[in-house]
PDB file of N, CA and C in Angstrom:
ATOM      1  N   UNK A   1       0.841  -1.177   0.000  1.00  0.00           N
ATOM      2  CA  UNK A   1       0.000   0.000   0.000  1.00  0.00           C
ATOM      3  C   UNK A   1       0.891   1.247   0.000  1.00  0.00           C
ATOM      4  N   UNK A   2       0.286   2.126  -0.758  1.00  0.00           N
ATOM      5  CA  UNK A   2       0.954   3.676  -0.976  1.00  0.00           C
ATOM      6  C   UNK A   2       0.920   4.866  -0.153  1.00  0.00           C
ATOM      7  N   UNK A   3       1.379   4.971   0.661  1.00  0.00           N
ATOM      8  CA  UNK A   3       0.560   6.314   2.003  1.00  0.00           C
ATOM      9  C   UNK A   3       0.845   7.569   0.893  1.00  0.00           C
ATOM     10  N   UNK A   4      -0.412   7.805   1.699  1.00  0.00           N
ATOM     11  CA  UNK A   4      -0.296   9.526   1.157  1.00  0.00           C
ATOM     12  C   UNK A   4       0.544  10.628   1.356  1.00  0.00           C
ATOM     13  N   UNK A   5       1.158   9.937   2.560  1.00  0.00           N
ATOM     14  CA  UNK A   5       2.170  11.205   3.242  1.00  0.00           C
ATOM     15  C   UNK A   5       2.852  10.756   3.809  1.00  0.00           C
ATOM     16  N   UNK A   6       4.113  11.161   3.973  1.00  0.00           N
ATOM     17  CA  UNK A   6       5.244  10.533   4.562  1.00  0.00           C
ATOM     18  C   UNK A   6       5.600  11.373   5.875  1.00  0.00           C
ATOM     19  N   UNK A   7       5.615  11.045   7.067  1.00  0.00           N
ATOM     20  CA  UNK A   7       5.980  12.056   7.999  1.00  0.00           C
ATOM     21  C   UNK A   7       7.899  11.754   8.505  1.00  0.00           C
ATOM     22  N   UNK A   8       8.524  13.084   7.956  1.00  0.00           N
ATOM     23  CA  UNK A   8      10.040  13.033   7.767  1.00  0.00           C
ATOM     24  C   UNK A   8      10.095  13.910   9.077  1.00  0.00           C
ATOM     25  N   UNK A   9      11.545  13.201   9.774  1.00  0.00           N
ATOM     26  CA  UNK A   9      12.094  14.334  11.059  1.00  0.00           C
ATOM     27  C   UNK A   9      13.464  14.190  10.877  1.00  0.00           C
ATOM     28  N   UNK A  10      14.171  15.876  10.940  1.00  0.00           N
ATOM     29  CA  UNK A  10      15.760  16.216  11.119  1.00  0.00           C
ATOM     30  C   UNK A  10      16.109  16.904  12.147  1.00  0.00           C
ATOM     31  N   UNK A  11      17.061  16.000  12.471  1.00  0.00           N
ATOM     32  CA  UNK A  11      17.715  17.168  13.529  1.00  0.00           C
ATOM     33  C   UNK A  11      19.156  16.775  13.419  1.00  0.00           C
ATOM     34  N   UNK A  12      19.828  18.092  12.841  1.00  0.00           N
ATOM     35  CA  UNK A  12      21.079  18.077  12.386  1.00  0.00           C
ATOM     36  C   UNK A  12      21.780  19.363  12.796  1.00  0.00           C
ATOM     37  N   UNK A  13      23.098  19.122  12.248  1.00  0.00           N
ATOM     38  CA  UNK A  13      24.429  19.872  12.324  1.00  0.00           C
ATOM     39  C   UNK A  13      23.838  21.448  11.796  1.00  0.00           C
ATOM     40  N   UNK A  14      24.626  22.010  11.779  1.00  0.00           N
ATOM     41  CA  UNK A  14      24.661  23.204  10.320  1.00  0.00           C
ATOM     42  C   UNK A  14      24.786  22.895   9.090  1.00  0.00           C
ATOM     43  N   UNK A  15      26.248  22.058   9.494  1.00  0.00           N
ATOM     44  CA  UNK A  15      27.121  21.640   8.565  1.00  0.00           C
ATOM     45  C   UNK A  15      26.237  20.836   7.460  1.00  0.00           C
ATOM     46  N   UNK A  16      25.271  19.760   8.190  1.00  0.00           N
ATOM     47  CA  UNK A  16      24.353  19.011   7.422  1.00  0.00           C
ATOM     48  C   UNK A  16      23.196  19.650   6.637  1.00  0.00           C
ATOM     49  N   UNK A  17      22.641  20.696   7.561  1.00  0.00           N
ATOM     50  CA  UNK A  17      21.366  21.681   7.046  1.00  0.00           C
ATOM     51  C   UNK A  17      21.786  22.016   5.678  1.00  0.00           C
ATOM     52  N   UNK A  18      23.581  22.642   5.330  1.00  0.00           N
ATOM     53  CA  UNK A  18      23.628  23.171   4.108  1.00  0.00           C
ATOM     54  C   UNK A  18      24.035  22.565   3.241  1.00  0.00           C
ATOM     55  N   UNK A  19      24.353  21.219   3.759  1.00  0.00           N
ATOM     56  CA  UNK A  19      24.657  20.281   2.232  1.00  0.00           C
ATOM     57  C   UNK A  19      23.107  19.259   1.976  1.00  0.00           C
ATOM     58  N   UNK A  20      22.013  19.155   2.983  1.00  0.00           N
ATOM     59  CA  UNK A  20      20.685  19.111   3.034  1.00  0.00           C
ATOM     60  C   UNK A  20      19.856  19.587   1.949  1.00  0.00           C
ATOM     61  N   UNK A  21      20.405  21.285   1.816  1.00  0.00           N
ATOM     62  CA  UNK A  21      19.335  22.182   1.232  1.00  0.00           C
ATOM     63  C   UNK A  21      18.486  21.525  -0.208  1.00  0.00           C
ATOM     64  N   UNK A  22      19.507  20.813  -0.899  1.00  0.00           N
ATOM     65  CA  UNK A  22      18.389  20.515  -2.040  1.00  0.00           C
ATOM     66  C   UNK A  22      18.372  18.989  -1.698  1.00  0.00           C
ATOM     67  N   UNK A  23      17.752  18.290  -0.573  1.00  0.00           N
ATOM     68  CA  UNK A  23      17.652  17.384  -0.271  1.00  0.00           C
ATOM     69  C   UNK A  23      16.425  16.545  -1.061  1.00  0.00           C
ATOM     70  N   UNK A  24      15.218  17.741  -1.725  1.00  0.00           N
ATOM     71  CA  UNK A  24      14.305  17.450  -1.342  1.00  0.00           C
ATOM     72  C   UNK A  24      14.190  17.322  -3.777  1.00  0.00           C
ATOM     73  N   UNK A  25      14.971  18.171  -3.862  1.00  0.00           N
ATOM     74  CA  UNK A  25      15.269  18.462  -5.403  1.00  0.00           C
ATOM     75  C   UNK A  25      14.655  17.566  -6.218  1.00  0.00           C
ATOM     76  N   UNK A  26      15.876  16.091  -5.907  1.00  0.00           N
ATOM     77  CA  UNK A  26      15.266  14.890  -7.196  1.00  0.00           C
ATOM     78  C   UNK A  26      14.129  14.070  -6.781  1.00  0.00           C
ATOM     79  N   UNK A  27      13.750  14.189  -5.791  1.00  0.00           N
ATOM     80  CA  UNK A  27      12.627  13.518  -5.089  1.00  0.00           C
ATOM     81  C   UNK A  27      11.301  13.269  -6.043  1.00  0.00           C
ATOM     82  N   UNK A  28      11.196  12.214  -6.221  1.00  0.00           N
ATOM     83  CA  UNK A  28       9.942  11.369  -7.254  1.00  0.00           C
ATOM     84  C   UNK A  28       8.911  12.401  -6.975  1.00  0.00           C
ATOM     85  N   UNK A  29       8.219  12.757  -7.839  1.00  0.00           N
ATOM     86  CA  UNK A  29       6.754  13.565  -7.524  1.00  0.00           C
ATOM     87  C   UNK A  29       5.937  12.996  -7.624  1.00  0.00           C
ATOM     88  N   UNK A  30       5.989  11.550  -7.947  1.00  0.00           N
ATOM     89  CA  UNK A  30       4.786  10.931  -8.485  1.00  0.00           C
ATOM     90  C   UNK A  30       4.128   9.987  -6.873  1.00  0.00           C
ATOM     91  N   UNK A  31       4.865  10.321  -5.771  1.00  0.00           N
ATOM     92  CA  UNK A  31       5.179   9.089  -4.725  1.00  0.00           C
ATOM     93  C   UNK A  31       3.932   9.967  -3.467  1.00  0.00           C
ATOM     94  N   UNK A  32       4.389  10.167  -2.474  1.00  0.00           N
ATOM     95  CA  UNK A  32       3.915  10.515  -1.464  1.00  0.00           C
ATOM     96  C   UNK A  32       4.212  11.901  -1.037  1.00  0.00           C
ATOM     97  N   UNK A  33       3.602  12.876  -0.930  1.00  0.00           N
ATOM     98  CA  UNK A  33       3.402  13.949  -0.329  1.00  0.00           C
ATOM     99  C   UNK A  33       4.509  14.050   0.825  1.00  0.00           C
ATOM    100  N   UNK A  34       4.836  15.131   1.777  1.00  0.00           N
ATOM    101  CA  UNK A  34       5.688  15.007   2.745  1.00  0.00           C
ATOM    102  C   UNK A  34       5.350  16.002   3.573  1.00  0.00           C
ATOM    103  N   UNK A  35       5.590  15.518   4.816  1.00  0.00           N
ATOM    104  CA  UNK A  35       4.935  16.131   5.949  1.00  0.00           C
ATOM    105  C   UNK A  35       6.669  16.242   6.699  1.00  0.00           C
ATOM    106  N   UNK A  36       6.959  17.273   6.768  1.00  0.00           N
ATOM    107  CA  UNK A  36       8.349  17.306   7.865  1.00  0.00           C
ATOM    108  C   UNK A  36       7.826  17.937   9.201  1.00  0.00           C
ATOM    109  N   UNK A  37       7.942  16.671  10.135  1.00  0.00           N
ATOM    110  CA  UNK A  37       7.002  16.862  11.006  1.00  0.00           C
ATOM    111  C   UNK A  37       8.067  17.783  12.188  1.00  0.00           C
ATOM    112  N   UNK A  38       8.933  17.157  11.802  1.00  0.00           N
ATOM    113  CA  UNK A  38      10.148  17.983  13.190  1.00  0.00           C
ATOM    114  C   UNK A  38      11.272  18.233  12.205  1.00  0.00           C
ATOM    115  N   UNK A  39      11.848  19.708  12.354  1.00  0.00           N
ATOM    116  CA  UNK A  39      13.040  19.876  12.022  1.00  0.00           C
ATOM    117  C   UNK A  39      14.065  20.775  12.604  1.00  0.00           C
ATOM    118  N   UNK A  40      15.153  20.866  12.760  1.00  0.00           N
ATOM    119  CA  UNK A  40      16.473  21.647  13.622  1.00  0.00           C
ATOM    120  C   UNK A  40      17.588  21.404  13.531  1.00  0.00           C
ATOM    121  N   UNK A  41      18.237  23.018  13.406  1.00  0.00           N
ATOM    122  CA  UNK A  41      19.561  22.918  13.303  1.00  0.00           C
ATOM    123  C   UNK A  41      19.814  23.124  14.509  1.00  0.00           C
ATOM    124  N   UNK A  42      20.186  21.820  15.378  1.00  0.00           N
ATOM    125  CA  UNK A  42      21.011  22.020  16.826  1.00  0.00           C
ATOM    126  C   UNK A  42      21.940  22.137  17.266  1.00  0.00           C
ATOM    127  N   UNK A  43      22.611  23.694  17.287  1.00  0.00           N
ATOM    128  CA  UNK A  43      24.150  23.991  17.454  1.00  0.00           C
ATOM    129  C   UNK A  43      23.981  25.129  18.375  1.00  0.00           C
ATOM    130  N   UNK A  44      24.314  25.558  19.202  1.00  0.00           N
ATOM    131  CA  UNK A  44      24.283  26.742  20.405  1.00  0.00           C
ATOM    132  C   UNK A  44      23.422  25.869  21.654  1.00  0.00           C
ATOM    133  N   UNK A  45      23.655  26.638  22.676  1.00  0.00           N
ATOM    134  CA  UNK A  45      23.175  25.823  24.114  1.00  0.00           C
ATOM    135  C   UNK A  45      23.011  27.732  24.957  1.00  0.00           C
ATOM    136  N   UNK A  46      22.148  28.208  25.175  1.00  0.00           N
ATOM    137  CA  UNK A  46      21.115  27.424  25.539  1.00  0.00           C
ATOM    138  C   UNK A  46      19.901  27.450  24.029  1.00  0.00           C
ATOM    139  N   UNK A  47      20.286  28.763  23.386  1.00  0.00           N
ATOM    140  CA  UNK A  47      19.480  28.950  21.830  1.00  0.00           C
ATOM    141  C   UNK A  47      20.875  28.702  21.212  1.00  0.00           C
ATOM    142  N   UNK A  48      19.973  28.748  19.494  1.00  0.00           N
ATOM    143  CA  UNK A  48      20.611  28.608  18.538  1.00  0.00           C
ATOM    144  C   UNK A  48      21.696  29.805  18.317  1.00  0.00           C
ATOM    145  N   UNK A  49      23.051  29.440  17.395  1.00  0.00           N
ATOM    146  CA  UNK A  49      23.974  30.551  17.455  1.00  0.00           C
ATOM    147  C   UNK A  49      23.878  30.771  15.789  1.00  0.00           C
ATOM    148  N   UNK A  50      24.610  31.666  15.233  1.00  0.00           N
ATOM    149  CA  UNK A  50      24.157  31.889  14.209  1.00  0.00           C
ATOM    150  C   UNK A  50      24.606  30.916  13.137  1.00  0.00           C
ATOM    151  N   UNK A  51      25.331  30.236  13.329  1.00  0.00           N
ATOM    152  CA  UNK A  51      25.616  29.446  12.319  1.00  0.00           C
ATOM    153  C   UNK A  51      24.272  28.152  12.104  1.00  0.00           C
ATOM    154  N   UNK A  52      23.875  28.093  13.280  1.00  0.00           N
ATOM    155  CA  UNK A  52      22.571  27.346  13.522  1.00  0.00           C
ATOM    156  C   UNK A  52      21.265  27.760  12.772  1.00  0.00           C
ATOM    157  N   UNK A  53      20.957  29.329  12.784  1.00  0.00           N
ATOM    158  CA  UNK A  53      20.294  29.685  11.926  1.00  0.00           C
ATOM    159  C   UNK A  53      20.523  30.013  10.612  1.00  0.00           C
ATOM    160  N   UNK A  54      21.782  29.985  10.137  1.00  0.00           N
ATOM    161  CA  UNK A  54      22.081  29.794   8.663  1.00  0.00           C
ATOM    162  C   UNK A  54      21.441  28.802   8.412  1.00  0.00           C
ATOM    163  N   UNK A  55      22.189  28.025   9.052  1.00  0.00           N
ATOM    164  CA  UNK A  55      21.674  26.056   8.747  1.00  0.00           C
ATOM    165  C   UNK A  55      20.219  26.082   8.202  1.00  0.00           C
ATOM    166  N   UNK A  56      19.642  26.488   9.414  1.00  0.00           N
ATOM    167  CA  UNK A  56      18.085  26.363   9.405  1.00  0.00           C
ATOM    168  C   UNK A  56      17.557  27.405   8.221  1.00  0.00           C
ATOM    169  N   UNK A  57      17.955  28.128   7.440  1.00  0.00           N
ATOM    170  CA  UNK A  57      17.534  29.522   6.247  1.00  0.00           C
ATOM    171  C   UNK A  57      17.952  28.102   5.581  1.00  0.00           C
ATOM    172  N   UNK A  58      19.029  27.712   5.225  1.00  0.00           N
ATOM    173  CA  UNK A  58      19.115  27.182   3.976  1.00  0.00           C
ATOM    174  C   UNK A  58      18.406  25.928   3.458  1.00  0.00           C
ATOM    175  N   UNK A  59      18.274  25.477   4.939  1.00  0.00           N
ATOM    176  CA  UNK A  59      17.277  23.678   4.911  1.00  0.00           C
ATOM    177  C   UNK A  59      16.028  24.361   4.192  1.00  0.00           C
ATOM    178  N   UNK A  60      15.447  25.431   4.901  1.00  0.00           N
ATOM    179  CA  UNK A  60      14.064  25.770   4.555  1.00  0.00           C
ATOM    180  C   UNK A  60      13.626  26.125   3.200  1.00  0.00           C
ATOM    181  N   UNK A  61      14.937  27.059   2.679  1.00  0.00           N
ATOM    182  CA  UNK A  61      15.096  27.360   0.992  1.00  0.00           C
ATOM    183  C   UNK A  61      14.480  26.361   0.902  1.00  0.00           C
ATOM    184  N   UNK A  62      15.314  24.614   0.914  1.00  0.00           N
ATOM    185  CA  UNK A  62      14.776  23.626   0.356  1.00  0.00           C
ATOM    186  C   UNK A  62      13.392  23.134   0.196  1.00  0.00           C
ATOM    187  N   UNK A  63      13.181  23.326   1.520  1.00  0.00           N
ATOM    188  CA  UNK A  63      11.615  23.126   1.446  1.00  0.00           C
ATOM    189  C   UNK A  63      10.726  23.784   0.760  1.00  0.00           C
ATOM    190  N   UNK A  64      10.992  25.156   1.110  1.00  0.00           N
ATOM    191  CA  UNK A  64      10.276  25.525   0.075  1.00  0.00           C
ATOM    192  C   UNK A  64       9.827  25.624  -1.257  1.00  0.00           C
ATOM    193  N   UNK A  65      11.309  26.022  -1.524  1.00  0.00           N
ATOM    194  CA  UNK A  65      11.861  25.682  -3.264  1.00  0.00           C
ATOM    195  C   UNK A  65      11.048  23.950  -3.681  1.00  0.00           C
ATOM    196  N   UNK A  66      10.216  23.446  -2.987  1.00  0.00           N
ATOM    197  CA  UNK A  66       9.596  21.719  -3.272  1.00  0.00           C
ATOM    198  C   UNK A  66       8.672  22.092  -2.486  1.00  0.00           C
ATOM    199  N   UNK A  67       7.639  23.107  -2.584  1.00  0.00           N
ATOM    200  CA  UNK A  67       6.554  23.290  -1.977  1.00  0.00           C
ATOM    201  C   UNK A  67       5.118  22.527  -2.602  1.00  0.00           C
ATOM    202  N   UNK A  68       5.987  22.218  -3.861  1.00  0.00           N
ATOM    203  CA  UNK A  68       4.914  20.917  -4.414  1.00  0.00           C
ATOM    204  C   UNK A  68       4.664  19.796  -3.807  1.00  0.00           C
ATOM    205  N   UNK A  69       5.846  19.288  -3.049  1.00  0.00           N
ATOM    206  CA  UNK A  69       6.035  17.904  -2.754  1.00  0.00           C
ATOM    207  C   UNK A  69       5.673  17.931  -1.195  1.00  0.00           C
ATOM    208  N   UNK A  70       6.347  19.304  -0.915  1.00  0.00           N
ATOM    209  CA  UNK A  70       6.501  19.210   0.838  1.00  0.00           C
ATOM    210  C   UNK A  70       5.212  20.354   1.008  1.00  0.00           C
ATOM    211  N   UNK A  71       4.061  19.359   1.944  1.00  0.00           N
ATOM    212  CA  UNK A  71       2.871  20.013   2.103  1.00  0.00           C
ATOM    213  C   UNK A  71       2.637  20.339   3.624  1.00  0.00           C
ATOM    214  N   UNK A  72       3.417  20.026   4.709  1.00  0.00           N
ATOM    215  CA  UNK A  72       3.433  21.014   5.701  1.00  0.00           C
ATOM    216  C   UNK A  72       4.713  20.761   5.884  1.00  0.00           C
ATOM    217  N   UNK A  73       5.360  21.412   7.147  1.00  0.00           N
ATOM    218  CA  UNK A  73       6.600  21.261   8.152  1.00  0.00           C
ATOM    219  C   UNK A  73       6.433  21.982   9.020  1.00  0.00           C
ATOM    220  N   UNK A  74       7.544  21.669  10.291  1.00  0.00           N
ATOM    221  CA  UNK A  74       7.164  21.841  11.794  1.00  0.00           C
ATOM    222  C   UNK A  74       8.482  22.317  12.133  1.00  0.00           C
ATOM    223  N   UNK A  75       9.112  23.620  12.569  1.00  0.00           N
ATOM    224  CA  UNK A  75      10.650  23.785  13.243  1.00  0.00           C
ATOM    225  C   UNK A  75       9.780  23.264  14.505  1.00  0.00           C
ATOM    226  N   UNK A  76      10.884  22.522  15.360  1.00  0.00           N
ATOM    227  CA  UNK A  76      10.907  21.412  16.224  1.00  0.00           C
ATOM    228  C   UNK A  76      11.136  22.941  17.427  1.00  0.00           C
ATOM    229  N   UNK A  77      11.937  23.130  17.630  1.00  0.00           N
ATOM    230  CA  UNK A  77      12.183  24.676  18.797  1.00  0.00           C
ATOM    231  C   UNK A  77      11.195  25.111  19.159  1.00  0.00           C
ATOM    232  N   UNK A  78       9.843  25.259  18.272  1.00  0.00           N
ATOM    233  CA  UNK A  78       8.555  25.817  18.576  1.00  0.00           C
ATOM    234  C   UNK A  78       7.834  25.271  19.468  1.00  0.00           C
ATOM    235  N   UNK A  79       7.765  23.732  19.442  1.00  0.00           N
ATOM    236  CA  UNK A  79       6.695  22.685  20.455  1.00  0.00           C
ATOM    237  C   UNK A  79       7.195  23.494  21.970  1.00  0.00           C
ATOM    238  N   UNK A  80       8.673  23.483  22.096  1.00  0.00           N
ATOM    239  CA  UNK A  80       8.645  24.357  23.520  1.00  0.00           C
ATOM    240  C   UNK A  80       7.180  25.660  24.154  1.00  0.00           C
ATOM    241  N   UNK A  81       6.515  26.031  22.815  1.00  0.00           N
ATOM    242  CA  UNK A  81       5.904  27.041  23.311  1.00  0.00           C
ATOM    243  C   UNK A  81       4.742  26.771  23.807  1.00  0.00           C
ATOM    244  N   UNK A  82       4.609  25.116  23.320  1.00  0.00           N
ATOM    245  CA  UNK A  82       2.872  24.573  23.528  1.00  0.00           C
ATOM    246  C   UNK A  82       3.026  23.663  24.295  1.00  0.00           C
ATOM    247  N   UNK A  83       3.753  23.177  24.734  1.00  0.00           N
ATOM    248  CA  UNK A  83       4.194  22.698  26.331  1.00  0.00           C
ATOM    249  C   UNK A  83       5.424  22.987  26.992  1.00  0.00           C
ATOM    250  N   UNK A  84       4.663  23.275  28.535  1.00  0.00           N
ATOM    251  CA  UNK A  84       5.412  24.016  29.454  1.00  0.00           C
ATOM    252  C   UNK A  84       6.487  23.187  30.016  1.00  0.00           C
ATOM    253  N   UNK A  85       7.282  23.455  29.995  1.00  0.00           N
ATOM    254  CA  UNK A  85       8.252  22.216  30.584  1.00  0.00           C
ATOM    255  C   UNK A  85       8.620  21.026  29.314  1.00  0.00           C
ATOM    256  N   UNK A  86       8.527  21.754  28.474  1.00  0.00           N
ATOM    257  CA  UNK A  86       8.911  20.706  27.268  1.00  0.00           C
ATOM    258  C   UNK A  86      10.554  20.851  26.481  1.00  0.00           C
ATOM    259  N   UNK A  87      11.252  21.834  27.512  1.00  0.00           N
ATOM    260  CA  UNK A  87      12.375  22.326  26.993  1.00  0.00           C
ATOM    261  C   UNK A  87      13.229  21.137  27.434  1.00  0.00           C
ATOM    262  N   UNK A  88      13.597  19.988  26.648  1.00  0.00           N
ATOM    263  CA  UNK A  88      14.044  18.558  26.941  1.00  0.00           C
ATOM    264  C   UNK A  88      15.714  18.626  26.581  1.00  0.00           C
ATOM    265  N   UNK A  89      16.004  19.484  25.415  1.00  0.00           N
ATOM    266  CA  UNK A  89      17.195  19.610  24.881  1.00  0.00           C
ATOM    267  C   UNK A  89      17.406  20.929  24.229  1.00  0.00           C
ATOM    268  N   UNK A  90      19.050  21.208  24.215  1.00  0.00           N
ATOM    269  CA  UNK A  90      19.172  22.459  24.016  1.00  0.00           C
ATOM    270  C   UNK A  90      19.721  22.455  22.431  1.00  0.00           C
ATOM    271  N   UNK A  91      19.192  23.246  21.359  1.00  0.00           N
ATOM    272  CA  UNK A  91      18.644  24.188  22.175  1.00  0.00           C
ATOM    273  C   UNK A  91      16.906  23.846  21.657  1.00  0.00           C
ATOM    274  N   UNK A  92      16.328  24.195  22.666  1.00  0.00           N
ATOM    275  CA  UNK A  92      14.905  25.063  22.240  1.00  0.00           C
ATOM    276  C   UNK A  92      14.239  25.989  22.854  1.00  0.00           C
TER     277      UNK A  92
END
């Protein structure tokens, strides 16, 4: 059976985010939709430092730039805001 949607999670380097960015490029269009349910560039303690948010600009290019294929995504740092005490690892 064929799912409709694939639910994908990253949590990477910088280093990975920017060789990542066209991760999403040759990806079959004919297959399953994609849901990136969690994603992060985890580098700085207690937040992200800037090389962390490069990371994270350039992953997202990707996503977007395949906004055909990729039909939601989730930065993972955010769930901290919708539960209290959910700050498990740094950073978020």
């Amino acid at each position: 059976m064929k799912p409709d949607v694939l639910d994908e999670h990253f949590y990477m380097s910088a280093e990975k985010s920017f060789s990542m960015a066209n991760y999403y490029d040759t990806r079959d269009r004919n297959g399953p939709k994609i849901f990136v349910g969690e994603w992060a560039t985890r580098e700085g303690d207690p937040t992200p430092n800037l090389q962390a948010a490069l990371g994270d600009a350039a992953w997202l290019t990707g996503l977007e730039r395949n906004s055909d294929l990729i039909i939601m995504e989730s930065y993972a740092p955010l769930f901290v805001n919708v539960n209290a005490g959910g700050m498990q690892w740094a950073p978020d």
